[in-house]
Structure formats: C-alpha cells, structure tokens
C-alpha atoms as a PDB file:
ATOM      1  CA  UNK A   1      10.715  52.479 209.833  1.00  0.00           C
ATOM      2  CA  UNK A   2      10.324  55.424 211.980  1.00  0.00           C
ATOM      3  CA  UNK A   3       6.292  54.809 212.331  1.00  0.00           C
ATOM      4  CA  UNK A   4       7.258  51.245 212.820  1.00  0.00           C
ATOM      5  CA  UNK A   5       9.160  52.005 215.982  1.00  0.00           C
ATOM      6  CA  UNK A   6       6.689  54.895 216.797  1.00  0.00           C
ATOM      7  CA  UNK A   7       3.778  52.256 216.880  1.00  0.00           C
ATOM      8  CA  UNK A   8       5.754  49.461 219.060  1.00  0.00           C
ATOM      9  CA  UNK A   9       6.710  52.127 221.673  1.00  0.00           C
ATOM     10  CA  UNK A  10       3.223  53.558 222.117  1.00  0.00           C
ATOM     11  CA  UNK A  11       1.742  49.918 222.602  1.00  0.00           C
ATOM     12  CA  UNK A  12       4.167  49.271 224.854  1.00  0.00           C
ATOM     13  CA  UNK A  13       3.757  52.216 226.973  1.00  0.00           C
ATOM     14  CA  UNK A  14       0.111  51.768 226.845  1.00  0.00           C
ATOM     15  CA  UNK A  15       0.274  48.102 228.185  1.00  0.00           C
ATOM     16  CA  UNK A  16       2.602  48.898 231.259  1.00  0.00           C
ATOM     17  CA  UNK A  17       0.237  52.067 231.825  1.00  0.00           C
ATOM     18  CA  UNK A  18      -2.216  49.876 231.987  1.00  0.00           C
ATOM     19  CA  UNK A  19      -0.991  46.991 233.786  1.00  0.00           C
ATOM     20  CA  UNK A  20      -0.122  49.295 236.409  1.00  0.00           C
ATOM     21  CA  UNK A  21      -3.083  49.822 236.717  1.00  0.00           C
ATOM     22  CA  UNK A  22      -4.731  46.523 237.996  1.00  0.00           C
ATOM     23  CA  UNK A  23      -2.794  47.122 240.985  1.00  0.00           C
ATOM     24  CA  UNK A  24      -5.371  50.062 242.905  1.00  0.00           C
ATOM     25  CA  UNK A  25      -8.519  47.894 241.753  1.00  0.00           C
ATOM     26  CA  UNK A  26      -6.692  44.804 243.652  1.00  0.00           C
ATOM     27  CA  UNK A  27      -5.918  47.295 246.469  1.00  0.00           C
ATOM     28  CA  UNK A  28      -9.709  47.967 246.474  1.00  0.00           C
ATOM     29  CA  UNK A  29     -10.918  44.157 246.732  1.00  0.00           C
ATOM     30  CA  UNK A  30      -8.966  44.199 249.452  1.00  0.00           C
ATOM     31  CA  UNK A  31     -10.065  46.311 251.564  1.00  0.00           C
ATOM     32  CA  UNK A  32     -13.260  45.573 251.230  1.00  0.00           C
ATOM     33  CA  UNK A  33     -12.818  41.964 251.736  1.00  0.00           C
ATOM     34  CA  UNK A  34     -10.698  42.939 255.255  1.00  0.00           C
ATOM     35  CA  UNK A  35     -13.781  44.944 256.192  1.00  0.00           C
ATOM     36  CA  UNK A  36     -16.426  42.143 255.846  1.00  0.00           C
ATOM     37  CA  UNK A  37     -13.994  39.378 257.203  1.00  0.00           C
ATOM     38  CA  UNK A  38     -14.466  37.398 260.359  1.00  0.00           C
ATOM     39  CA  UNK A  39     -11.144  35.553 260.316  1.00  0.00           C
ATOM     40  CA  UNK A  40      -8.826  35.906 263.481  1.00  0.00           C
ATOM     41  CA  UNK A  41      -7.141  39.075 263.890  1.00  0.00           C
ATOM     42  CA  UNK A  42      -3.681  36.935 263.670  1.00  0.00           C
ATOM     43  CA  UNK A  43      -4.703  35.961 259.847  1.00  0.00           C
ATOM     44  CA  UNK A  44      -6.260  39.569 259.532  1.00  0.00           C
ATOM     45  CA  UNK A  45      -2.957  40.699 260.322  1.00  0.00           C
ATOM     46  CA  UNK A  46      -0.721  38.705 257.960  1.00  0.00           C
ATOM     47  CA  UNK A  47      -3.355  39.620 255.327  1.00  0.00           C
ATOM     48  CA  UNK A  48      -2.717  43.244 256.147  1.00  0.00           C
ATOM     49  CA  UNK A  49       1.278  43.004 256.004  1.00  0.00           C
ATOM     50  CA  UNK A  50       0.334  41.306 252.285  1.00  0.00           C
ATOM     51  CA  UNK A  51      -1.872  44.488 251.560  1.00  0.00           C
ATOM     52  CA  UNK A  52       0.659  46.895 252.707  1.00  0.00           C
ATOM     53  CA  UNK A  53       3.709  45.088 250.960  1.00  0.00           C
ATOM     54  CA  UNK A  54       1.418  45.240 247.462  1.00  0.00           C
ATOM     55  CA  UNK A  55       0.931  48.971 247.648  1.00  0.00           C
ATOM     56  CA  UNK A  56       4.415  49.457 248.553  1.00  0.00           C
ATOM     57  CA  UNK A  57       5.516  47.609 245.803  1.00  0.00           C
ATOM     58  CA  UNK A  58       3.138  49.174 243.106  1.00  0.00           C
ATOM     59  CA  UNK A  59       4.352  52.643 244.697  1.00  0.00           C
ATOM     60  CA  UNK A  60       7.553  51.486 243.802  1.00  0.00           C
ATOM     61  CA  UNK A  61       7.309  50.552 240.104  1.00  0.00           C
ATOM     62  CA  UNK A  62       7.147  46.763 240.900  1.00  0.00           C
ATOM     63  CA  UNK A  63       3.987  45.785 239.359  1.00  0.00           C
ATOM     64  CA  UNK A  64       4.118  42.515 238.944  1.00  0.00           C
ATOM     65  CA  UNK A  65       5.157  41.933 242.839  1.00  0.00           C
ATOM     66  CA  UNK A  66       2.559  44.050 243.781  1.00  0.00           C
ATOM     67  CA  UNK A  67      -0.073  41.760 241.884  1.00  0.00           C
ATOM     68  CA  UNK A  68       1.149  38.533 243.116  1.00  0.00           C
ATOM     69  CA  UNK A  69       1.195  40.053 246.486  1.00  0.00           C
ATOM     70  CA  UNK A  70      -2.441  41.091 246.407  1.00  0.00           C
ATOM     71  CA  UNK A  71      -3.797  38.459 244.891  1.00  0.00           C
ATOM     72  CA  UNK A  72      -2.132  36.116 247.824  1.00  0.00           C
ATOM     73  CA  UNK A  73      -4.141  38.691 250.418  1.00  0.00           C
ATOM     74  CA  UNK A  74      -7.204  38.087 248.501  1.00  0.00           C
ATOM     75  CA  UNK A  75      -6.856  34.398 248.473  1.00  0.00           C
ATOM     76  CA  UNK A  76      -6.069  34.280 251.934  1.00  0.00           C
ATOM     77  CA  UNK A  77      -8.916  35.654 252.373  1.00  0.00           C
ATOM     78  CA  UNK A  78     -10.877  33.356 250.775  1.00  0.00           C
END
C-alpha cells in the first residue's frame, strides 16, 4: 500500500512540475512573435497586457490561467 501511494504522489508531482512548465516556453513564443509583429501598437498593446497577465499568473501558481492567457496572446497574434 505504502509504494502504492508512494508511486501516485511522485506522478503527480512530476505532471504539475511539468505542466508548469509549458508556461516559460509560451512566454518565449511570445516574445518573439511581439518582436517580429507589424500589427498596430493598440493590438500590440492588448497583446502585451495578455503576456504580462500570463507570467503573473504562472508566478503565482495559476498554471492553467497562465496557459489560456498566453495562448490567447499568441493567437492574437496570429
């Protein structure tokens, strides 16, 4: 029983570990997508408030907001 439980913990830590981290490889398409864009700098800028929201949410803990957040920058950016 004890291995059992020893076994489901570890892949459970692993997967959040890494989940977690998709979120600085996202970070990363972003940034180099803003850097090649040519969209306005209004749509630049929402795009940016999207980028910054993701990072503070993966600084946070909140994983799954910070994916969903940039992977909307990246579609906004096309």
């Amino acid at each position: 029983m004890k291995k059992t439980l020893i076994v489901f913990f570890s892949f459970l830590l692993i997967s959040s570990t890494s989940y977690a981290g998709s979120c600085p490889a996202l970070l990363k398409q972003v940034d180099a997508k803003i850097s090649e864009s040519k969209l306005s700098a209004d749509k630049l800028k929402a795009i940016k408030t999207l980028r910054d929201s993701g990072e503070k949410a993966h600084n946070d803990g909140k994983h799954s907001d910070s994916e969903k957040l940039l992977n909307q920058a990246l579609k906004d950016l096309g």
